[in-house]
Structure formats: structure tokens, C-alpha cells
PDB file of N, CA and C in Angstrom:
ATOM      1  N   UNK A   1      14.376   4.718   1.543  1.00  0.00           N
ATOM      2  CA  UNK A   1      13.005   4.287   1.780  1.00  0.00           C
ATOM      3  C   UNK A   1      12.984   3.480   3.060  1.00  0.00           C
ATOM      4  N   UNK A   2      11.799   3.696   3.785  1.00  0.00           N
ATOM      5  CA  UNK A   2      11.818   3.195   5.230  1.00  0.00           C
ATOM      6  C   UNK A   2      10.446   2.506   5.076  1.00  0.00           C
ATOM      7  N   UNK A   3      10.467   1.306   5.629  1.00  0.00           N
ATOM      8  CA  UNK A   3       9.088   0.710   6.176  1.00  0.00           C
ATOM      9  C   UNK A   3       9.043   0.263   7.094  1.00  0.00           C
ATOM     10  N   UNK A   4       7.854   0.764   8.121  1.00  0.00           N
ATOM     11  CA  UNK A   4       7.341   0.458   9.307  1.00  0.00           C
ATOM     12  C   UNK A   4       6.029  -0.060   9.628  1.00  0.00           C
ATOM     13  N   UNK A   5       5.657  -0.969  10.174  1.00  0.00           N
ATOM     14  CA  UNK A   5       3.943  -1.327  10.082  1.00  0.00           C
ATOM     15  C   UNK A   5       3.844  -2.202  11.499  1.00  0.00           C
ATOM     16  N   UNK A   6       2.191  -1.653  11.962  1.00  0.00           N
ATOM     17  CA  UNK A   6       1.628  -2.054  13.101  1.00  0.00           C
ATOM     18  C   UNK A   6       0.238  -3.139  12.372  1.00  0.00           C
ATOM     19  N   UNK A   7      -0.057  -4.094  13.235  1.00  0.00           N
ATOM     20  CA  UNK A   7      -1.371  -4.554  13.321  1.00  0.00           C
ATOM     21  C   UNK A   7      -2.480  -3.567  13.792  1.00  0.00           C
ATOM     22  N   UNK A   8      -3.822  -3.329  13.813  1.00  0.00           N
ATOM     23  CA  UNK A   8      -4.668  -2.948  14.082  1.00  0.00           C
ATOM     24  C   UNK A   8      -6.068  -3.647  13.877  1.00  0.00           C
ATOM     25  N   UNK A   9      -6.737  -4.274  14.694  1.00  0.00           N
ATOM     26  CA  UNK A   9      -7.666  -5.107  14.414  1.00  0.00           C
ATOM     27  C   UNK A   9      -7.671  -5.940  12.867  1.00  0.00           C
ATOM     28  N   UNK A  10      -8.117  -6.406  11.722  1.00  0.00           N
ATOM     29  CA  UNK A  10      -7.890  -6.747  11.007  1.00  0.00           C
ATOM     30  C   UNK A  10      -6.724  -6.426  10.026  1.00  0.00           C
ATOM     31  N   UNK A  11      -6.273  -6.059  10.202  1.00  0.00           N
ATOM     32  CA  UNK A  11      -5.435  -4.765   8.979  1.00  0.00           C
ATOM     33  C   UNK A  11      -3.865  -4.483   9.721  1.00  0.00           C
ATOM     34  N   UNK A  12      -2.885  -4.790   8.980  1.00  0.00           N
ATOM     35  CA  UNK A  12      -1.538  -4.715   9.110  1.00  0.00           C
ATOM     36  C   UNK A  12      -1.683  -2.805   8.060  1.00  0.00           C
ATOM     37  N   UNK A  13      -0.825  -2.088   9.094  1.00  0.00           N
ATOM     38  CA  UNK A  13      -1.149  -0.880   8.036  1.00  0.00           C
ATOM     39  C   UNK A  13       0.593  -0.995   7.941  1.00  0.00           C
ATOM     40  N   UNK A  14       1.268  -0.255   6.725  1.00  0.00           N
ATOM     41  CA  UNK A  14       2.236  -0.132   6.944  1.00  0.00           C
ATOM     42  C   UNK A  14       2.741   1.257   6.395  1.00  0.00           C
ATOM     43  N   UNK A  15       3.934   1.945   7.035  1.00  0.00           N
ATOM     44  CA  UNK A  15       3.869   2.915   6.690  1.00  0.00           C
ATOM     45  C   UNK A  15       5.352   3.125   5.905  1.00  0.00           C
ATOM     46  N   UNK A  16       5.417   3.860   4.765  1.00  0.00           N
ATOM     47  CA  UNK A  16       6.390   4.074   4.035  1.00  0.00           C
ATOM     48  C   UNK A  16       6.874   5.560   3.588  1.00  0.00           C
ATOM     49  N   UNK A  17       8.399   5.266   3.996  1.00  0.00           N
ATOM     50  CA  UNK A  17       8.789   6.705   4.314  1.00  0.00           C
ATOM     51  C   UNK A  17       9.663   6.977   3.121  1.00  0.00           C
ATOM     52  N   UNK A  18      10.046   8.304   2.397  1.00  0.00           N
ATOM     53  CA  UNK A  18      11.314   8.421   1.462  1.00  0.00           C
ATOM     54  C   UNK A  18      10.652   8.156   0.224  1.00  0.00           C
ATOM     55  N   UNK A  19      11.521   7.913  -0.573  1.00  0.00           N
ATOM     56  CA  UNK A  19      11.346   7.764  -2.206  1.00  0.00           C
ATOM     57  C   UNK A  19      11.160   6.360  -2.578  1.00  0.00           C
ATOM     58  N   UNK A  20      10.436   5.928  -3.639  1.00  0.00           N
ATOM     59  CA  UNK A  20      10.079   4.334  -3.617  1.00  0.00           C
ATOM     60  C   UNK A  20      10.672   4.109  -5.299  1.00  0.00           C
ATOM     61  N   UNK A  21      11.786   3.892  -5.603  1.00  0.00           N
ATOM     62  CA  UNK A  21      12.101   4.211  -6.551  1.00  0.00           C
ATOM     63  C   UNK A  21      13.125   2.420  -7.179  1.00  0.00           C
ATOM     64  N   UNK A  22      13.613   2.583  -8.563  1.00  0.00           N
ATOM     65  CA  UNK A  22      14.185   1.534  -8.385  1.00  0.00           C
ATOM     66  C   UNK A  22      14.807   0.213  -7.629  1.00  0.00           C
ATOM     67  N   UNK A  23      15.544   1.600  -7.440  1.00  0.00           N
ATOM     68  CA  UNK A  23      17.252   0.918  -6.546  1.00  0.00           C
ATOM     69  C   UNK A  23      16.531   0.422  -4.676  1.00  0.00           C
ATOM     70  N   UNK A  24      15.361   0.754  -4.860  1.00  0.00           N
ATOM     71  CA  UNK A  24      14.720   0.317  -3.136  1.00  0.00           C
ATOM     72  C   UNK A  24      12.997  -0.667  -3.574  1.00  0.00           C
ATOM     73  N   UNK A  25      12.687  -0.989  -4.654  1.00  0.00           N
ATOM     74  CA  UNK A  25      11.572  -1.181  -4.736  1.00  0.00           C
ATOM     75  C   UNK A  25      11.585  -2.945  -4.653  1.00  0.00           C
ATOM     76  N   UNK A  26      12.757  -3.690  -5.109  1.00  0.00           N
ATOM     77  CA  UNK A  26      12.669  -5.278  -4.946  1.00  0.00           C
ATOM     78  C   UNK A  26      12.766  -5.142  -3.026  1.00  0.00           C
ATOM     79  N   UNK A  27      13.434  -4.593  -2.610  1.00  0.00           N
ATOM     80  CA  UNK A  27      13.958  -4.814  -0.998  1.00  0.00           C
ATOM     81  C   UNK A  27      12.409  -4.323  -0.085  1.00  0.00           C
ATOM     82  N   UNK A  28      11.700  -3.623  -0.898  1.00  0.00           N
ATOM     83  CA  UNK A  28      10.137  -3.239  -0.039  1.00  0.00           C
ATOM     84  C   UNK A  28       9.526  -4.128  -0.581  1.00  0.00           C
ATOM     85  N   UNK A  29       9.505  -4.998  -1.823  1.00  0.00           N
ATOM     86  CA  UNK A  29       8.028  -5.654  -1.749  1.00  0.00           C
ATOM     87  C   UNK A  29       8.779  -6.706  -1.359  1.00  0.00           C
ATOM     88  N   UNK A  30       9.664  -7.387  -1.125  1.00  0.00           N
ATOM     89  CA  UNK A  30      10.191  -8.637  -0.034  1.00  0.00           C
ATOM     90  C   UNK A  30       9.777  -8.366   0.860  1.00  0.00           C
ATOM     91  N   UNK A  31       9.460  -7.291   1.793  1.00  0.00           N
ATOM     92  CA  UNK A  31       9.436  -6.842   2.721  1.00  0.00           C
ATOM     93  C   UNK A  31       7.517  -6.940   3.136  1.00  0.00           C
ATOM     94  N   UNK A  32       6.889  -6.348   2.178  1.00  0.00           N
ATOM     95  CA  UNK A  32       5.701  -6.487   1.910  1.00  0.00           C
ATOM     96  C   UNK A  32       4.891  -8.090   2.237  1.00  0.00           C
ATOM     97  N   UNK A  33       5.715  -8.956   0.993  1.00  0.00           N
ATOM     98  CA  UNK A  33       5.217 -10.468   0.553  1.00  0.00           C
ATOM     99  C   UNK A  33       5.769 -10.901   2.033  1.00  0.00           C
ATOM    100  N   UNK A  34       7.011 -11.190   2.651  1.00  0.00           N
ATOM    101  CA  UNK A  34       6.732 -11.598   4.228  1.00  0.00           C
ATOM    102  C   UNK A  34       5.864 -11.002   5.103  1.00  0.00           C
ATOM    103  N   UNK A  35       5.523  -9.690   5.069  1.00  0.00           N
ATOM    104  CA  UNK A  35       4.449  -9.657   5.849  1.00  0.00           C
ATOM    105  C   UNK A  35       2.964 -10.331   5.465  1.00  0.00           C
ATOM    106  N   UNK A  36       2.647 -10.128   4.343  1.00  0.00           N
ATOM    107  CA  UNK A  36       1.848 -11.291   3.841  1.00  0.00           C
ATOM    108  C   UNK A  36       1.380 -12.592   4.294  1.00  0.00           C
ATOM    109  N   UNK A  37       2.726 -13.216   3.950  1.00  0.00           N
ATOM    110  CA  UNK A  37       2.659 -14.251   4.520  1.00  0.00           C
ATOM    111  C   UNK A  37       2.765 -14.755   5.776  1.00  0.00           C
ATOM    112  N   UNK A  38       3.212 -13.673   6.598  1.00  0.00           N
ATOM    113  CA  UNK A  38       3.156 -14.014   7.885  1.00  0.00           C
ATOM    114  C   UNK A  38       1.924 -13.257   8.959  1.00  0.00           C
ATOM    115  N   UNK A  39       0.941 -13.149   8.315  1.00  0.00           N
ATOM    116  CA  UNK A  39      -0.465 -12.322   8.647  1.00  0.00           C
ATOM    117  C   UNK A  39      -1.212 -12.933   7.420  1.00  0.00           C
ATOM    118  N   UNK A  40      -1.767 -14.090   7.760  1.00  0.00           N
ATOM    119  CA  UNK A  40      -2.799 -14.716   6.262  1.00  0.00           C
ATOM    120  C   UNK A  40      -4.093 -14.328   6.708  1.00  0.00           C
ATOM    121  N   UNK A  41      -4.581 -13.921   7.563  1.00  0.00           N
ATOM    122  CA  UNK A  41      -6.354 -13.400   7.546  1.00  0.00           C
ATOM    123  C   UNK A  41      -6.231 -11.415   7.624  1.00  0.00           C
ATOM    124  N   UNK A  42      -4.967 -11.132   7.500  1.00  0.00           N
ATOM    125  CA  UNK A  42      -5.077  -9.635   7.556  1.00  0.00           C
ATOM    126  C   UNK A  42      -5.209  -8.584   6.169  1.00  0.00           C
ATOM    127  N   UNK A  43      -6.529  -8.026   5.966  1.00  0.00           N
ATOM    128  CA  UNK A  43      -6.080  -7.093   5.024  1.00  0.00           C
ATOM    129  C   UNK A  43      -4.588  -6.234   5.188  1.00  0.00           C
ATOM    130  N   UNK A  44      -4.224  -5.186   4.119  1.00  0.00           N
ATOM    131  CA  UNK A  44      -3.031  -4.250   4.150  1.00  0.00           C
ATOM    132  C   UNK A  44      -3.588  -3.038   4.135  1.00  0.00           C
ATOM    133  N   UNK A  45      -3.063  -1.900   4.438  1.00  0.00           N
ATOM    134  CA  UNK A  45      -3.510  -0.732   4.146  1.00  0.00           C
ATOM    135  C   UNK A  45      -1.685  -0.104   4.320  1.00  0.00           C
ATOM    136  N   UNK A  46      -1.378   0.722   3.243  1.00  0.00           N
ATOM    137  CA  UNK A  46      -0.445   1.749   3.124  1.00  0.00           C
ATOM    138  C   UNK A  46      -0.630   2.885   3.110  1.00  0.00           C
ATOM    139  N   UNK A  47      -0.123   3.630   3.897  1.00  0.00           N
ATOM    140  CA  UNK A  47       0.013   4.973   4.401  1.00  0.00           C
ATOM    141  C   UNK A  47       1.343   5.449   3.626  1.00  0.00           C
ATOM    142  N   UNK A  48       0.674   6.385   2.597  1.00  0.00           N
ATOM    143  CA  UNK A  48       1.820   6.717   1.849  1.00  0.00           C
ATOM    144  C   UNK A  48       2.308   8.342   1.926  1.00  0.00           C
ATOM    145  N   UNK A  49       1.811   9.019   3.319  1.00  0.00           N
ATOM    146  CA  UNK A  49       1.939  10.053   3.622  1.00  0.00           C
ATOM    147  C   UNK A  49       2.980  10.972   3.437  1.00  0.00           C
ATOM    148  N   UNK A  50       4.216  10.127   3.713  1.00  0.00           N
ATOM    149  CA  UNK A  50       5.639  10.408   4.266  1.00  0.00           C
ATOM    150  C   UNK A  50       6.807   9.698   3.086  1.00  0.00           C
ATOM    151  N   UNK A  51       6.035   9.450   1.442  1.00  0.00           N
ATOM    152  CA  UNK A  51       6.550   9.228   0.331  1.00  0.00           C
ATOM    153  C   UNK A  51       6.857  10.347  -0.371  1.00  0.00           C
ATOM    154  N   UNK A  52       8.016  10.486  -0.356  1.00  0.00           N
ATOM    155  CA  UNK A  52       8.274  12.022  -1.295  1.00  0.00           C
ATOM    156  C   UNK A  52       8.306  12.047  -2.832  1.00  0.00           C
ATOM    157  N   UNK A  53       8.359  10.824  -3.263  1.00  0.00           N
ATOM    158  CA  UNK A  53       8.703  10.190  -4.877  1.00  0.00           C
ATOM    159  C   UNK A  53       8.337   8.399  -5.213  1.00  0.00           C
ATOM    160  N   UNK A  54       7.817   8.643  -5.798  1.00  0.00           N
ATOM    161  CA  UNK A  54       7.654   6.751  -6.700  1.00  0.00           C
ATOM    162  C   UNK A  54       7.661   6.885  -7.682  1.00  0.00           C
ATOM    163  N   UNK A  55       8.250   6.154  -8.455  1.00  0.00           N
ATOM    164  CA  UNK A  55       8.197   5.582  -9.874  1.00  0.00           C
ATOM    165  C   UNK A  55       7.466   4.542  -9.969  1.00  0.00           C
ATOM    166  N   UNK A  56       7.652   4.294 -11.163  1.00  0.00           N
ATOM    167  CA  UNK A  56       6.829   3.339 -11.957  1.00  0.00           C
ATOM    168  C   UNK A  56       7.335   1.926 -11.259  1.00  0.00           C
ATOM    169  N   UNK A  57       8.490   1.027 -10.999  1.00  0.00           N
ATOM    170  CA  UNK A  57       8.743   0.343  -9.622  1.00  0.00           C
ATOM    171  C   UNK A  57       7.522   0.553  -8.815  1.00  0.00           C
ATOM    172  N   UNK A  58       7.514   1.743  -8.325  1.00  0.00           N
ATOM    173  CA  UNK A  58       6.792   1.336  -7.112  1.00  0.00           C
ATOM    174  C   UNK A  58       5.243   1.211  -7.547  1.00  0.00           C
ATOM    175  N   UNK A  59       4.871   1.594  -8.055  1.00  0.00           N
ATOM    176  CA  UNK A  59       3.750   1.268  -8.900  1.00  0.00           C
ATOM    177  C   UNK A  59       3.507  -0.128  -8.827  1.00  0.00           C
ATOM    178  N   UNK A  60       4.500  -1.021  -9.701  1.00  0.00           N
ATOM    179  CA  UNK A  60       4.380  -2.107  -9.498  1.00  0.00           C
ATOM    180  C   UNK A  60       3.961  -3.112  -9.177  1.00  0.00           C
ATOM    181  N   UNK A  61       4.864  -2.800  -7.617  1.00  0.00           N
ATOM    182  CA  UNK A  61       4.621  -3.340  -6.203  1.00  0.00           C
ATOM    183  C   UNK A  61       3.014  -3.099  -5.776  1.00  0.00           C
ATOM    184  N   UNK A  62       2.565  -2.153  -5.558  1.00  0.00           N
ATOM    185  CA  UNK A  62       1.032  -2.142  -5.408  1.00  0.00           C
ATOM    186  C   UNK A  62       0.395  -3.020  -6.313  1.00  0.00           C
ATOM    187  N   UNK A  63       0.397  -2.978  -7.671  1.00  0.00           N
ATOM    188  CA  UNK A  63      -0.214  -3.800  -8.304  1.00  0.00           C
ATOM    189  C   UNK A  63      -0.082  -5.601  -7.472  1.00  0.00           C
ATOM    190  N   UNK A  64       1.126  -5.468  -7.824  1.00  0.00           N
ATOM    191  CA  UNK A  64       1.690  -6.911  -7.719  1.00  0.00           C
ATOM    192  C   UNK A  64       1.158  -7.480  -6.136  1.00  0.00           C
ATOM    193  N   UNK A  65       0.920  -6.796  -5.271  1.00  0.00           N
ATOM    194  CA  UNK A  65       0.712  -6.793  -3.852  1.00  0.00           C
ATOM    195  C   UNK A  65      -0.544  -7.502  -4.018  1.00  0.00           C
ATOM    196  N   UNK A  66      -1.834  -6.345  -4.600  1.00  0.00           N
ATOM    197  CA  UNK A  66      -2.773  -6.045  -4.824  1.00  0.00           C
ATOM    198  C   UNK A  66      -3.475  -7.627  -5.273  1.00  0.00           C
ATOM    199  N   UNK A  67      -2.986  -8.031  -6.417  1.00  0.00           N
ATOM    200  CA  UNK A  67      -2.808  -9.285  -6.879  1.00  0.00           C
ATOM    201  C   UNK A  67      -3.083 -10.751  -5.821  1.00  0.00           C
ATOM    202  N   UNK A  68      -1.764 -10.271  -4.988  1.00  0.00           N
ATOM    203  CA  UNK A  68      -1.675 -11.475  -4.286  1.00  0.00           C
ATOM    204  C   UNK A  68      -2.240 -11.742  -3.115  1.00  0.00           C
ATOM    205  N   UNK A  69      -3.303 -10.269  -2.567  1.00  0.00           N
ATOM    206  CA  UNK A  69      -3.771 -10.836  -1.504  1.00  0.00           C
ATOM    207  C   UNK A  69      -5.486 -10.797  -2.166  1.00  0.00           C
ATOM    208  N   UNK A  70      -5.544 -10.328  -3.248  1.00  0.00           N
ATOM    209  CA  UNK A  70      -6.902 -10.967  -3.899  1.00  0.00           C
ATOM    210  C   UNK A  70      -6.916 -11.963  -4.209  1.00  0.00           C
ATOM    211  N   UNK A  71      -6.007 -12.754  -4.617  1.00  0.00           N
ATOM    212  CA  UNK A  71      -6.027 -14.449  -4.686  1.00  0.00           C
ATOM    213  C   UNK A  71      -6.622 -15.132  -3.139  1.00  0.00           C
ATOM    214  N   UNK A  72      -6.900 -14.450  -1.962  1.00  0.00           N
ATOM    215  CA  UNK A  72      -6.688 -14.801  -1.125  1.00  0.00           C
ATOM    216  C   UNK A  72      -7.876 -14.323  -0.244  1.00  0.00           C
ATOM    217  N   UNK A  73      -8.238 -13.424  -0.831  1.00  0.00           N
ATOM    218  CA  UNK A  73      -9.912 -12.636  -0.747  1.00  0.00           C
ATOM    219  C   UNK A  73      -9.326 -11.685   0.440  1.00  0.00           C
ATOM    220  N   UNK A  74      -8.411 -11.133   0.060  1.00  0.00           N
ATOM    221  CA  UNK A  74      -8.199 -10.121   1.188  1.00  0.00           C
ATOM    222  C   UNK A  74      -7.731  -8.341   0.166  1.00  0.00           C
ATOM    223  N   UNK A  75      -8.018  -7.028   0.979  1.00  0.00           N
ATOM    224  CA  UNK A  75      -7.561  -6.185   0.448  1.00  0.00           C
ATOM    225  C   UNK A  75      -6.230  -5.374   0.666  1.00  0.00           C
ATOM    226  N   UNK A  76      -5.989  -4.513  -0.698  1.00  0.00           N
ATOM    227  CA  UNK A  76      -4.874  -3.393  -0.260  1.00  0.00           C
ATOM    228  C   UNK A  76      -5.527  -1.862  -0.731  1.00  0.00           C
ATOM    229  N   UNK A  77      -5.282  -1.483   0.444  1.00  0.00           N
ATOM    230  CA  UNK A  77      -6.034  -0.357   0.356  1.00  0.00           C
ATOM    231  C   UNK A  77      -4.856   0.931   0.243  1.00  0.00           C
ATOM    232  N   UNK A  78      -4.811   1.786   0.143  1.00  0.00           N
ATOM    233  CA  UNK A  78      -4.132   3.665   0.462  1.00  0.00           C
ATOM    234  C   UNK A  78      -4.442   4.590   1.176  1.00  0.00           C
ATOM    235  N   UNK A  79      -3.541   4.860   1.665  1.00  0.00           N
ATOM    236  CA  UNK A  79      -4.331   6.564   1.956  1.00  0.00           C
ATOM    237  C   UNK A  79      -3.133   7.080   2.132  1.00  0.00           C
ATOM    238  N   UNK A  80      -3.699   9.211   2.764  1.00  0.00           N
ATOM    239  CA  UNK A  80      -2.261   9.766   2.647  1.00  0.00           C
ATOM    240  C   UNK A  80      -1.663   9.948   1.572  1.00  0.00           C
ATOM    241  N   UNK A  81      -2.473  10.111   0.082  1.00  0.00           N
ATOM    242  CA  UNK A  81      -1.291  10.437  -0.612  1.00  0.00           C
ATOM    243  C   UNK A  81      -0.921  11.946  -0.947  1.00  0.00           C
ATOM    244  N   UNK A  82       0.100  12.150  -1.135  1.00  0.00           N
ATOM    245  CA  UNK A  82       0.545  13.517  -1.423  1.00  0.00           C
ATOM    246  C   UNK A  82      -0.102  13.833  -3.082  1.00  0.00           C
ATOM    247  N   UNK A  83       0.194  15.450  -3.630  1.00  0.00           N
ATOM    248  CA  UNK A  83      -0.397  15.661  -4.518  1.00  0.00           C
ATOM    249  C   UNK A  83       0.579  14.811  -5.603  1.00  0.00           C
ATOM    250  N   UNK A  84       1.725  14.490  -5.487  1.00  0.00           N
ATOM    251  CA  UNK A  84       2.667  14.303  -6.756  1.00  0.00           C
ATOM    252  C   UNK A  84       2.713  13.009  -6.842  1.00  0.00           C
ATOM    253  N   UNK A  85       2.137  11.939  -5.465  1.00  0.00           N
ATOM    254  CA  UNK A  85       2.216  10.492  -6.183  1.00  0.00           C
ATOM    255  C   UNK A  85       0.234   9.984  -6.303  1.00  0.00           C
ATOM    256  N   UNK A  86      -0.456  10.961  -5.758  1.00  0.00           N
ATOM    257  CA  UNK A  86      -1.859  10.594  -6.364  1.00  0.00           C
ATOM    258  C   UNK A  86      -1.627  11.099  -8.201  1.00  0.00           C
ATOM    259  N   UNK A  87      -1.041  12.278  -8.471  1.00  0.00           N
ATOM    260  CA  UNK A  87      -0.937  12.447  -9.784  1.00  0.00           C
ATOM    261  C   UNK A  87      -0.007  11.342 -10.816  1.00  0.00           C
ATOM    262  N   UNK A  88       0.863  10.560  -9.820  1.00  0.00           N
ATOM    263  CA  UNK A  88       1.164   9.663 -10.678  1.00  0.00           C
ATOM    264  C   UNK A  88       0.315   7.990 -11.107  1.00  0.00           C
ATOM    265  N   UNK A  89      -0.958   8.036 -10.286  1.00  0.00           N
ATOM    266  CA  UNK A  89      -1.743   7.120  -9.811  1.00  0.00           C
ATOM    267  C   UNK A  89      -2.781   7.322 -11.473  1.00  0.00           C
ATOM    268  N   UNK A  90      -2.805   8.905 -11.329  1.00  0.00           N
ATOM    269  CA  UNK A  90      -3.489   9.719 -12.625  1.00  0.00           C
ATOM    270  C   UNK A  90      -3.637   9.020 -13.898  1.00  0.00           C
ATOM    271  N   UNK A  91      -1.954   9.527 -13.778  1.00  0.00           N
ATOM    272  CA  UNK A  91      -1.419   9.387 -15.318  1.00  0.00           C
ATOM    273  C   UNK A  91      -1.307   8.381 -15.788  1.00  0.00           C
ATOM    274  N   UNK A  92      -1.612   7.224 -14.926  1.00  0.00           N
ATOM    275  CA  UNK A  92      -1.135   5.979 -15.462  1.00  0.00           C
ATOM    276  C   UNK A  92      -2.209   5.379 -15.447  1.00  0.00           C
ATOM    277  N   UNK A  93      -3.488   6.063 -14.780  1.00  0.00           N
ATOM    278  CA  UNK A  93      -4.976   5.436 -14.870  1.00  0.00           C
ATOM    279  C   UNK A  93      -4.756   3.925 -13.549  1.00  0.00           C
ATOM    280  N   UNK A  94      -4.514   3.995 -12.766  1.00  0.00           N
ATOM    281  CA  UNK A  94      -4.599   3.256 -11.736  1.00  0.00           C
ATOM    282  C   UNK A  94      -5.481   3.709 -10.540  1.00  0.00           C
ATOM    283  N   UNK A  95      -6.189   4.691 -10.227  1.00  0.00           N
ATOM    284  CA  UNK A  95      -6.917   5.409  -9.005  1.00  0.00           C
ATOM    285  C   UNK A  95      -8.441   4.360  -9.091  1.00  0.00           C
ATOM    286  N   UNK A  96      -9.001   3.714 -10.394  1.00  0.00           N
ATOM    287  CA  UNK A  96     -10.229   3.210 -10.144  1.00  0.00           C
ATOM    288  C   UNK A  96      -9.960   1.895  -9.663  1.00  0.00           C
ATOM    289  N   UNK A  97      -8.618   1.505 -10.225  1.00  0.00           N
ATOM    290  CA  UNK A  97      -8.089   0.109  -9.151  1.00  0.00           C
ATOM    291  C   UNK A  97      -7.666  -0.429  -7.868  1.00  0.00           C
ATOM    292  N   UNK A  98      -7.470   0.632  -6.883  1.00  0.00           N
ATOM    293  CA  UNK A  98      -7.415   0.996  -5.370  1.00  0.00           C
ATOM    294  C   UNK A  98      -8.428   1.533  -5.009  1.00  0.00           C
ATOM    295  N   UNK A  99      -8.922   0.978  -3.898  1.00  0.00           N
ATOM    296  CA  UNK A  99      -9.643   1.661  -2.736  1.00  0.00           C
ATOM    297  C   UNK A  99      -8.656   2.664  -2.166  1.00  0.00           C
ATOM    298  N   UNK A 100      -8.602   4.189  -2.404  1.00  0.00           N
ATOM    299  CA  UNK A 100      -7.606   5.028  -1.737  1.00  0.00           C
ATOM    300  C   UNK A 100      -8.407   5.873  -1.135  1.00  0.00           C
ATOM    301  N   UNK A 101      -7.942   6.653   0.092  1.00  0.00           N
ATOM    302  CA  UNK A 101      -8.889   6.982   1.270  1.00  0.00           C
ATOM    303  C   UNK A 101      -7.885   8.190   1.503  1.00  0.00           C
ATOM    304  N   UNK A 102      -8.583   9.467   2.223  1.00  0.00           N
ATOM    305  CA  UNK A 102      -7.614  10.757   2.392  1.00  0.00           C
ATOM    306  C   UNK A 102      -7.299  10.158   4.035  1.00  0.00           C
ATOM    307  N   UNK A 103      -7.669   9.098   4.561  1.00  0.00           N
ATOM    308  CA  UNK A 103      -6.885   9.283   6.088  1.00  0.00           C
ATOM    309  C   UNK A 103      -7.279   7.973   6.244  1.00  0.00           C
ATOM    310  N   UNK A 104      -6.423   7.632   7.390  1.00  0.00           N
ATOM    311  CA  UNK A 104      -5.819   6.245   7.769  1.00  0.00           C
ATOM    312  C   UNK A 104      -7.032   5.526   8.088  1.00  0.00           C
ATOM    313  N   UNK A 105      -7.833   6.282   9.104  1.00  0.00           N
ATOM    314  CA  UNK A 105      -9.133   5.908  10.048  1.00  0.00           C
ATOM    315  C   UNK A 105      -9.894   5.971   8.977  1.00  0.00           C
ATOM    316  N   UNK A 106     -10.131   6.331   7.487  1.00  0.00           N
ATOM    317  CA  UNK A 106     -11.160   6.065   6.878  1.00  0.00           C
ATOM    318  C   UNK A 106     -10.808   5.117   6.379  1.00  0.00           C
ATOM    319  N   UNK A 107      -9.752   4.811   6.317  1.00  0.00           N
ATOM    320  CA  UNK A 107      -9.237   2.934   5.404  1.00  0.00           C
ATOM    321  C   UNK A 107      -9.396   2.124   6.235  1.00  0.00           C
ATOM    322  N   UNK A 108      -9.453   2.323   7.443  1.00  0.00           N
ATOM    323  CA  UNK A 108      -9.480   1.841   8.601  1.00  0.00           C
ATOM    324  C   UNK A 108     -10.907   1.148   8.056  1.00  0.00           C
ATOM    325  N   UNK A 109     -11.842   2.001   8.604  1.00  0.00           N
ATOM    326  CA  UNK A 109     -13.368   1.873   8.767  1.00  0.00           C
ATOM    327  C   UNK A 109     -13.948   1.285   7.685  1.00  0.00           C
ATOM    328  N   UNK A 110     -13.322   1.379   6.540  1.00  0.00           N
ATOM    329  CA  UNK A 110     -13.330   0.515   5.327  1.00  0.00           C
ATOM    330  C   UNK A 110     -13.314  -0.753   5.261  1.00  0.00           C
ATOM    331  N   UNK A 111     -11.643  -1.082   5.861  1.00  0.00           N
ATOM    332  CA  UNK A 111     -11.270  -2.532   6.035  1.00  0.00           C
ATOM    333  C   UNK A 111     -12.595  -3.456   7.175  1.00  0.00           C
ATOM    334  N   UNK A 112     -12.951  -2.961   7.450  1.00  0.00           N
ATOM    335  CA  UNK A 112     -13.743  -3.287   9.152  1.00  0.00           C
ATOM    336  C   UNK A 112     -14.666  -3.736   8.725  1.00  0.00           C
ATOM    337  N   UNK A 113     -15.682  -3.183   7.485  1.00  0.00           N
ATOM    338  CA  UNK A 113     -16.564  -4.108   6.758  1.00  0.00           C
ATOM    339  C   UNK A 113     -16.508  -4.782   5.601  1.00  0.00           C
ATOM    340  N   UNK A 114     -15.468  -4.818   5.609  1.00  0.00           N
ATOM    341  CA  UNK A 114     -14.910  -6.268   4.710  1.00  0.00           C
ATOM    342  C   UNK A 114     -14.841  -7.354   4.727  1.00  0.00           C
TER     343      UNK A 114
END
């Protein structure tokens, strides 16, 4: 699992590459919570384009993310997802709890009137 992320006017997007699975899911949301904290007026947006697999871990982490920058009146948004981790979003009944968007520039345009 790879993470990479740019600023863009309000919004740190970050992008996550590979499988989000156990054995990598404490080492991404460390990774996550410092960016957090080191961007306190920025919404998040994840680009989960280039995710080939998540488990329930990574699940998690969104929640748990999700959480901590609503304490804070800020959002986490999605987009980009493939058919096999929006279906895991499904099954577990999590899709009405994200703002998830089919492309970056519409999460984009989202975050912007927030």
C-alpha cells in the first residue's frame, strides 16, 4: 500500500495505491492522523482509484478518520472507487455515511462549498 497526497485549495487529497488490508492499515492511518494534524483548516478527500483490495481494517480507518475531522467541522470525502471496494462500502451499509463522488474534481467542487 502506497500513500501519496497534494494540497489543493482547501482540501489535502490523498491518494492510495495497492491493497489496504491488515498488515498495512495501522501504518496508513498514522499516516492519515499526521496529516491531520498538520493541515487543521483542510478538509480530506481520498482517491481510492488505484486500491485493488480493502478489508474491513481499512474500513475502519475511514470511519475513524471520518470521526476525527468532524470533531473539528471539517470533511472526508471519496471518490474513484472501483466496482469491488464500492461493493464492499455495500455490504456493510456504509455508502449513506460518505460523501463519495465518481471523480476527483467533483469532490473537489464539493469540498469548495463547504
Amino acid at each position: 500500500m502506497e500513500l501519496n497526497s497534494k494540497k489543493t485549495g482547501n482540501a489535502i487529497i490523498i491518494y492510495l495505491q495497492g491493497r489496504l488490508d491488515v498488515h498495512l492499515s495501522a501504518d496508513i492511518e498514522k499516516e492519515i492522523n499526521k496529516l491531520i494534524t498538520n493541515e487543521p483548516a483542510c478538509h480530506f478527500l481520498l482517491n481510492l482509484k488505484d486500491v485493488e483490495y480493502m478489508s474491513s481494517s481499512g474500513l475502519r480507518i475511514f470511519v475513524s478518520t471520518m470521526r476525527i475531522l468532524k470533531e473539528s467541522k471539517r470533511k472526508l470525502v471519496l471518490c474513484n472507487m472501483n466496482n469491488a471496494v464500492k461493493k464492499i462500502f455495500e455490504v456493510v451499509e456504509l455508502t449513506d455515511m460518505f460523501d463519495i463522488f465518481n471523480s476527483e474534481n467533483e469532490a473537489l467542487e464539493f469540498l469548495k462549498k463547504v
